[in-house]
Protein backbone atom coordinates (compact mmCIF):
# COMPACT_ATOMS: atom_id res chain seq x y z
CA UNK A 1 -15.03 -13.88 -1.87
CA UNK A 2 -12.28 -12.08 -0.32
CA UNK A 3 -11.50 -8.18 -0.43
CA UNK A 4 -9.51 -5.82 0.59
CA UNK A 5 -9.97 -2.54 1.69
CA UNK A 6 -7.17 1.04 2.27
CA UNK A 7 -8.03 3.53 4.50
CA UNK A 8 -5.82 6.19 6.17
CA UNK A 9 -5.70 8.46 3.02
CA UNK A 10 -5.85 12.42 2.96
CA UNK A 11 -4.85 15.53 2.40
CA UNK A 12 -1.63 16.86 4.08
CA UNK A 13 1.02 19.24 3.96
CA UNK A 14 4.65 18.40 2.25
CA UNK A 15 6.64 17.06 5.06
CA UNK A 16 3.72 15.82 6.63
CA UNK A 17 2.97 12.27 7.31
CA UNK A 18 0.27 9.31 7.08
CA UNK A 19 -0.49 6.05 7.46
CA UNK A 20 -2.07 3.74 4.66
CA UNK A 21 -3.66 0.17 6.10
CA UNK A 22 -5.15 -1.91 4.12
CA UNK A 23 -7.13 -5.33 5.61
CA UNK A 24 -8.61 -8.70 4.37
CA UNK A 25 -12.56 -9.30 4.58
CA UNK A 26 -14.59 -11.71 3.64
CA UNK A 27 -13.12 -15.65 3.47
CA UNK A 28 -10.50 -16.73 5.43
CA UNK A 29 -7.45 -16.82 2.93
CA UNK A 30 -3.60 -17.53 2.68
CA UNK A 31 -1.78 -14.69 1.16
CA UNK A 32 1.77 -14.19 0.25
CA UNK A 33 3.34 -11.05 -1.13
CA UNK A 34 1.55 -7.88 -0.26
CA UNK A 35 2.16 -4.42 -1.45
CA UNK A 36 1.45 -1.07 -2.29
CA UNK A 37 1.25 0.87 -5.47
CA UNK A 38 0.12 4.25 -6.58
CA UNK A 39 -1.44 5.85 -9.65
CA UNK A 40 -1.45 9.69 -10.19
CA UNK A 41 -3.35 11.19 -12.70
CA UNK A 42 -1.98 10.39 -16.59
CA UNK A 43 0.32 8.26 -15.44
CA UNK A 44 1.06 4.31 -15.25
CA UNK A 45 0.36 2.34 -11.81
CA UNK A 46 3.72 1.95 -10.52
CA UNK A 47 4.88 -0.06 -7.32
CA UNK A 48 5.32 1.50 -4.27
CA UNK A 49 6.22 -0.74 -1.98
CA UNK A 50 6.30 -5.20 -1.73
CA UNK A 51 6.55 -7.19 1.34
CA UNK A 52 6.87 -11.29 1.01
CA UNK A 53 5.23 -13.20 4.06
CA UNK A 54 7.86 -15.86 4.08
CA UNK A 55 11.24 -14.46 4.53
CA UNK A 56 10.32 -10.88 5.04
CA UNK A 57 11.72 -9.23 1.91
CA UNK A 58 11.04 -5.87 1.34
CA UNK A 59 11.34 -3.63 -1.87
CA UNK A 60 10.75 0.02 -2.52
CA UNK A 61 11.03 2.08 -5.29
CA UNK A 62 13.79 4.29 -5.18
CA UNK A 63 12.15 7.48 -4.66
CA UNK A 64 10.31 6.49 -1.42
CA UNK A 65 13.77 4.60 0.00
CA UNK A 66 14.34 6.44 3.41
CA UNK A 67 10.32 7.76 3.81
CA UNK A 68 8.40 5.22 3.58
CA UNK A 69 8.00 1.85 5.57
CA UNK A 70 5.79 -1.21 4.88
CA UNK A 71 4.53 -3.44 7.24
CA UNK A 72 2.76 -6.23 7.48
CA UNK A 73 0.41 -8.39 10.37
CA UNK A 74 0.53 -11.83 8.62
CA UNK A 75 -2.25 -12.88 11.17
CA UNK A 76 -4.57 -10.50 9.89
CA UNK A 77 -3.73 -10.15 6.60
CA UNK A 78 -2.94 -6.69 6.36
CA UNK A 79 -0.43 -4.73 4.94
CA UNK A 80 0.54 -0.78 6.27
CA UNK A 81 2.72 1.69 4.78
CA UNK A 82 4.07 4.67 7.04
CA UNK A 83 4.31 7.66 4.57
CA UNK A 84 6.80 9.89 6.38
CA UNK A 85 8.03 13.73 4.51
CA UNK A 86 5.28 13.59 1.39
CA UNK A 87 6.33 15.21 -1.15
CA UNK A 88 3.42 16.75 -3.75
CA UNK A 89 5.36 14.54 -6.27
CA UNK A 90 3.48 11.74 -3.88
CA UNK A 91 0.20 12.79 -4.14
CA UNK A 92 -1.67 9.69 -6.06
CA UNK A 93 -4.60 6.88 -5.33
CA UNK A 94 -2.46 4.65 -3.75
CA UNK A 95 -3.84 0.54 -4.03
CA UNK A 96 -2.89 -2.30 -2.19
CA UNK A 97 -2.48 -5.96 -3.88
CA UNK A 98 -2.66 -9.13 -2.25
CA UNK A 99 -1.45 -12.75 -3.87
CA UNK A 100 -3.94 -14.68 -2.69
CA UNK A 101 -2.87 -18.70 -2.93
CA UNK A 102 -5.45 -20.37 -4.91
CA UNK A 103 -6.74 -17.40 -6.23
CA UNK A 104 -4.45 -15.11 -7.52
CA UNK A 105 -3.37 -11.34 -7.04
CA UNK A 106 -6.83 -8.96 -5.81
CA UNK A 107 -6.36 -5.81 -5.99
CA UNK A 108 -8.27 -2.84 -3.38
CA UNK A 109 -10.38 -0.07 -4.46
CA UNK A 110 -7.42 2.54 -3.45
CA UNK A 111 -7.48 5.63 -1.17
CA UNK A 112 -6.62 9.27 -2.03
CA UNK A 113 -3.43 10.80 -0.67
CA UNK A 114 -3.01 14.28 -1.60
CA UNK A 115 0.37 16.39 -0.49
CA UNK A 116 -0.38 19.83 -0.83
CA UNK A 117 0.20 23.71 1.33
């Protein structure tokens, strides 16, 4: 069975910055589109962040356009996002999902990221 596990969550300052990573373990596995989303408290999971594997493409939601950068080492099978000037309006459990071929989409267990003075 495959998982896949975020670190690089914490607490920091507005304006501050981190770095989310989130890696395969377990099986050996073939995965396509990885991303990021993020879930505050009483609200909906929303997308963060998307990267394809084949040709690269890249979406972010508009309010993290400019701040925030995926990444991705296909060898590995892990994803990143560089969280540049957090705002508190980012402060959430952020997830990473993996499509998995021949398996379907797995989700991580999230990490905390919490933008506050």
């Amino acid at each position: 069975q495959v998982q896949f596990v975020e670190s690089g969550g914490g607490l920091v300052q507005p304006g501050g910055s981190l770095r989310l990573s989130c890696a395969a373990s377990g099986f050996t596995v073939r995965v396509d589109t990885m991303g990021w989303y993020r879930q505050a408290p009483g609200k909906e999971r929303e997308s963060v962040a998307t990267m394809d594997s084949d040709d690269g493409t890249i979406t972010y939601r508009d309010s993290v356009k400019g701040r925030f950068t995926i990444s991705r080492d296909n060898a590995k099978n892990t994803v990143y996002l560089q969280m540049n000037s957090l705002k508190p309006e980012d402060t959430a459990m952020y997830y990473c999902r993996a499509f998995v071929i021949n398996m379907g989409y797995v989700w991580g267990q999230g990490t905390q990221v919490t933008v506050s003075s």
